[in-house]
Protein backbone atom coordinates (compact mmCIF):
# COMPACT_ATOMS: atom_id res chain seq x y z
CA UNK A 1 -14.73 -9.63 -5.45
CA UNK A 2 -18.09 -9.64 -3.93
CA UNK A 3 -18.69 -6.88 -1.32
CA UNK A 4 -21.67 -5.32 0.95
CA UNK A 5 -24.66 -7.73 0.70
CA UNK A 6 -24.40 -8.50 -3.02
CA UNK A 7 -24.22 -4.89 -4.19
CA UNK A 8 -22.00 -6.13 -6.78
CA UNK A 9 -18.15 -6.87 -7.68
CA UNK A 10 -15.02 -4.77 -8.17
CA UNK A 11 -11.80 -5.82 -9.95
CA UNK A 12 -8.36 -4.59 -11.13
CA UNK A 13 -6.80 -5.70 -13.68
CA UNK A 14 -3.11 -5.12 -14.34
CA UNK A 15 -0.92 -6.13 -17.43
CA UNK A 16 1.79 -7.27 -14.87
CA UNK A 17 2.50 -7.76 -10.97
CA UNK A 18 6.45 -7.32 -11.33
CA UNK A 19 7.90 -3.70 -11.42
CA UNK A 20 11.37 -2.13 -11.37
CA UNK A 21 12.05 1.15 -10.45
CA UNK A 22 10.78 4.06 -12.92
CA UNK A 23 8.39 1.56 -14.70
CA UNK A 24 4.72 2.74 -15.29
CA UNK A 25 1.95 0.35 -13.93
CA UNK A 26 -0.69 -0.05 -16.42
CA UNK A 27 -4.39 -1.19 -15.76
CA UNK A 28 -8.13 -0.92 -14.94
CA UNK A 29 -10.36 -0.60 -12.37
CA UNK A 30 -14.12 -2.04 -13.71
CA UNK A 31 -17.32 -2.67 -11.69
CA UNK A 32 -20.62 -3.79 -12.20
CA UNK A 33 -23.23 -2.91 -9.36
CA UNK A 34 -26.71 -4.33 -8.51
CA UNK A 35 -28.27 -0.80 -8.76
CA UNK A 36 -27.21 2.49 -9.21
CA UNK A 37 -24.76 4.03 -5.78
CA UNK A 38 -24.39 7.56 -5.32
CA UNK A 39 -20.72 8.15 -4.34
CA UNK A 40 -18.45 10.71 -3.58
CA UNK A 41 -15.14 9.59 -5.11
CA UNK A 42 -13.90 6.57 -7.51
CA UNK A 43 -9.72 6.36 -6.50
CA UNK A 44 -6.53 4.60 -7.45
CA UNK A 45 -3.72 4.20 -4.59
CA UNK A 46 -0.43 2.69 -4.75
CA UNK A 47 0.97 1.73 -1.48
CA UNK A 48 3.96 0.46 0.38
CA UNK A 49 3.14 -0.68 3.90
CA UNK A 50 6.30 -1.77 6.01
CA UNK A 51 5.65 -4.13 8.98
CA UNK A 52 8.38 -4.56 11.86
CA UNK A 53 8.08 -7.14 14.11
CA UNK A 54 10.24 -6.23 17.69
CA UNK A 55 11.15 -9.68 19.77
CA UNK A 56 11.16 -8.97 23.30
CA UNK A 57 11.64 -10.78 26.81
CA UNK A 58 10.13 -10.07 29.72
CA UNK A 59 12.09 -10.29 32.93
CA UNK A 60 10.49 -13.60 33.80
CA UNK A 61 11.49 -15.46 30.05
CA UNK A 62 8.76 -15.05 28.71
CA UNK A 63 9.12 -13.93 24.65
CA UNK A 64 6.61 -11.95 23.11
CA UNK A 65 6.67 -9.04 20.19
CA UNK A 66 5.29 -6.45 18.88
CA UNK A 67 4.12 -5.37 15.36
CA UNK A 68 4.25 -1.82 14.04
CA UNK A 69 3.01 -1.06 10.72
CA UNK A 70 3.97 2.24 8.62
CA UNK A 71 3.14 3.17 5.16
CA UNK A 72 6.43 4.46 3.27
CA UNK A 73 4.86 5.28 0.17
CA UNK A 74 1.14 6.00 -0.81
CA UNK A 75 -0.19 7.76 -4.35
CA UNK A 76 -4.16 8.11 -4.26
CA UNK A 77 -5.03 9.27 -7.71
CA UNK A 78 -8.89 10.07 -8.46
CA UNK A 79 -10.21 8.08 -11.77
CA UNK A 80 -13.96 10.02 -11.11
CA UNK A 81 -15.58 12.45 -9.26
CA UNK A 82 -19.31 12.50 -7.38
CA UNK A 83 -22.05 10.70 -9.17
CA UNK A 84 -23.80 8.08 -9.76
CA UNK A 85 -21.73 4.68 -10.19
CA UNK A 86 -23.52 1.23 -11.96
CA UNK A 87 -20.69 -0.12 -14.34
CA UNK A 88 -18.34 1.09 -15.67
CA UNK A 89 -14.38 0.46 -16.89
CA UNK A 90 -11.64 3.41 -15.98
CA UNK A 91 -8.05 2.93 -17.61
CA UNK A 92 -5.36 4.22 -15.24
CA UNK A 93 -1.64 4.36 -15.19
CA UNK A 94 0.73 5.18 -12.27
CA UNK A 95 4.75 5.88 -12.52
CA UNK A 96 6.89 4.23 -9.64
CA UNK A 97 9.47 7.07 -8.46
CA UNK A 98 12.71 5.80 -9.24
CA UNK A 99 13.88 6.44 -5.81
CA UNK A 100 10.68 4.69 -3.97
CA UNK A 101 12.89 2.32 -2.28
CA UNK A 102 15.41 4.86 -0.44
CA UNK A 103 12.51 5.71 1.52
CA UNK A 104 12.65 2.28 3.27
CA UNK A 105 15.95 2.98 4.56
CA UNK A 106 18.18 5.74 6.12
CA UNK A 107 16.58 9.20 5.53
CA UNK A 108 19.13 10.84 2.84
CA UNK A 109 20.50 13.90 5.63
CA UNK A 110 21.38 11.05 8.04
CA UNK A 111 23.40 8.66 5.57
CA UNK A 112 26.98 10.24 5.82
CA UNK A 113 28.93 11.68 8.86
CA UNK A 114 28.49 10.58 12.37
CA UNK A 115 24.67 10.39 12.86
CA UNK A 116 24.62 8.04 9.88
CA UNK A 117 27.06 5.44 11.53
CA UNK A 118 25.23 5.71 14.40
CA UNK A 119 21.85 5.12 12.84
CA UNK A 120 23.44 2.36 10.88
CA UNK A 121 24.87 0.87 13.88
CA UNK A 122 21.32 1.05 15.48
CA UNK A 123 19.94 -1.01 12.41
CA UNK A 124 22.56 -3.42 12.88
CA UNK A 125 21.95 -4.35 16.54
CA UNK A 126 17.92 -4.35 15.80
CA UNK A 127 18.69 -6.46 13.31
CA UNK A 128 20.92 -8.61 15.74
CA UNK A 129 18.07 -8.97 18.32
CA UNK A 130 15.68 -10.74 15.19
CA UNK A 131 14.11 -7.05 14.40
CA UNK A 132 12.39 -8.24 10.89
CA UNK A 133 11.01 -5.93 8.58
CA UNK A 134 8.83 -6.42 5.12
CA UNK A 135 7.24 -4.35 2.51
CA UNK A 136 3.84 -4.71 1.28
CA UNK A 137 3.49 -3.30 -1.86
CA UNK A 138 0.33 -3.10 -3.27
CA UNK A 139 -2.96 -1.21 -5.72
CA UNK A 140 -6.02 -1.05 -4.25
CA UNK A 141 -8.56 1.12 -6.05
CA UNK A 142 -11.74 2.58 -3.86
CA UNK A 143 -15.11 4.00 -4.54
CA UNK A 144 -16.29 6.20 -1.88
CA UNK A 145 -19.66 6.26 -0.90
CA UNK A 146 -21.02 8.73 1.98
CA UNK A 147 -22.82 7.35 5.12
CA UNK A 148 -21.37 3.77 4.58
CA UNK A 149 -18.39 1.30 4.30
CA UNK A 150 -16.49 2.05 0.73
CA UNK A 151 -16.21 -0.42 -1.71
CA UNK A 152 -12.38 -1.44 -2.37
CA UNK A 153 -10.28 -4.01 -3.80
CA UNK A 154 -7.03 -4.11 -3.21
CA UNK A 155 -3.99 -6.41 -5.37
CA UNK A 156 -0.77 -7.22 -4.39
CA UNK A 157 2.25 -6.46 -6.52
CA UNK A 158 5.93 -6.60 -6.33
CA UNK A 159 8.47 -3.89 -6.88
CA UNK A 160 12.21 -4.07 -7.13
């Protein structure tokens, strides 16, 4: 990826894009800049970003919705500190929690007893009215760099 007025590219490279629950994600972050950047932090992040879109009518017919996006899960993990950055290759491994997923659903104190059916009943009818919801799972590592835009790259991956 090229960013910021040819200043270079950054990549990550991972041994695979499918995971299951528990498995480690294995890869590396490398970069090759123009000329030396002095910057504060080189980071790792995996991410789940759920989007749900909301149908609605207006009293007059007319059908619009709205989008509201949440992250569920995100891991930053430094790979370097403050210096100076050129290029460079940093190895990095991150587990998946084997429970990652129970976060995208009913919170674990409201899945038995009455406030559970209820909240299940709620998901139901959302889901009746065309509520959709998707997860966006993804790396994206980031090099940090004080007084302007960081540099990041960021690769889409699938867990389940």
């Amino acid at each position: 990826m090229i960013f910021g007025l040819g200043r270079g590219k950054i990549d990550i490279h991972l041994e695979k894009f499918n995971f299951s629950l528990g498995e480690t994600i294995k890869g590396k972050v490398s970069f090759e800049l123009k000329k030396p950047i002095q910057a504060k932090q080189l980071r790792i992040t995996l991410a789940g970003l759920k989007t749900t879109t909301y149908p609605d009518t207006t009293p007059d017919n007319i059908s619009h919705s709205e989008t509201e996006k949440n992250f569920i899960y995100k891991f930053d993990m430094p790979l370097d500190g403050e210096k100076e950055y050129l290029k460079e290759e940093y190895p990095f491994e991150i587990k998946i929690p084997a429970d990652i997923l129970q976060s995208t659903s009913l919170p674990k104190e409201a899945s038995g007893g009455a406030l559970g059916t209820v909240l299940k009943a709620a998901q139901i009818l959302s889901t009746m009215r065309g509520t959709t919801s998707r997860i966006e799972w993804y790396i994206e590592a980031s090099l940090s760099i004080p007084g302007t835009f960081d540099i990041k790259k960021k690769i889409n991956i699938n867990i389940g």
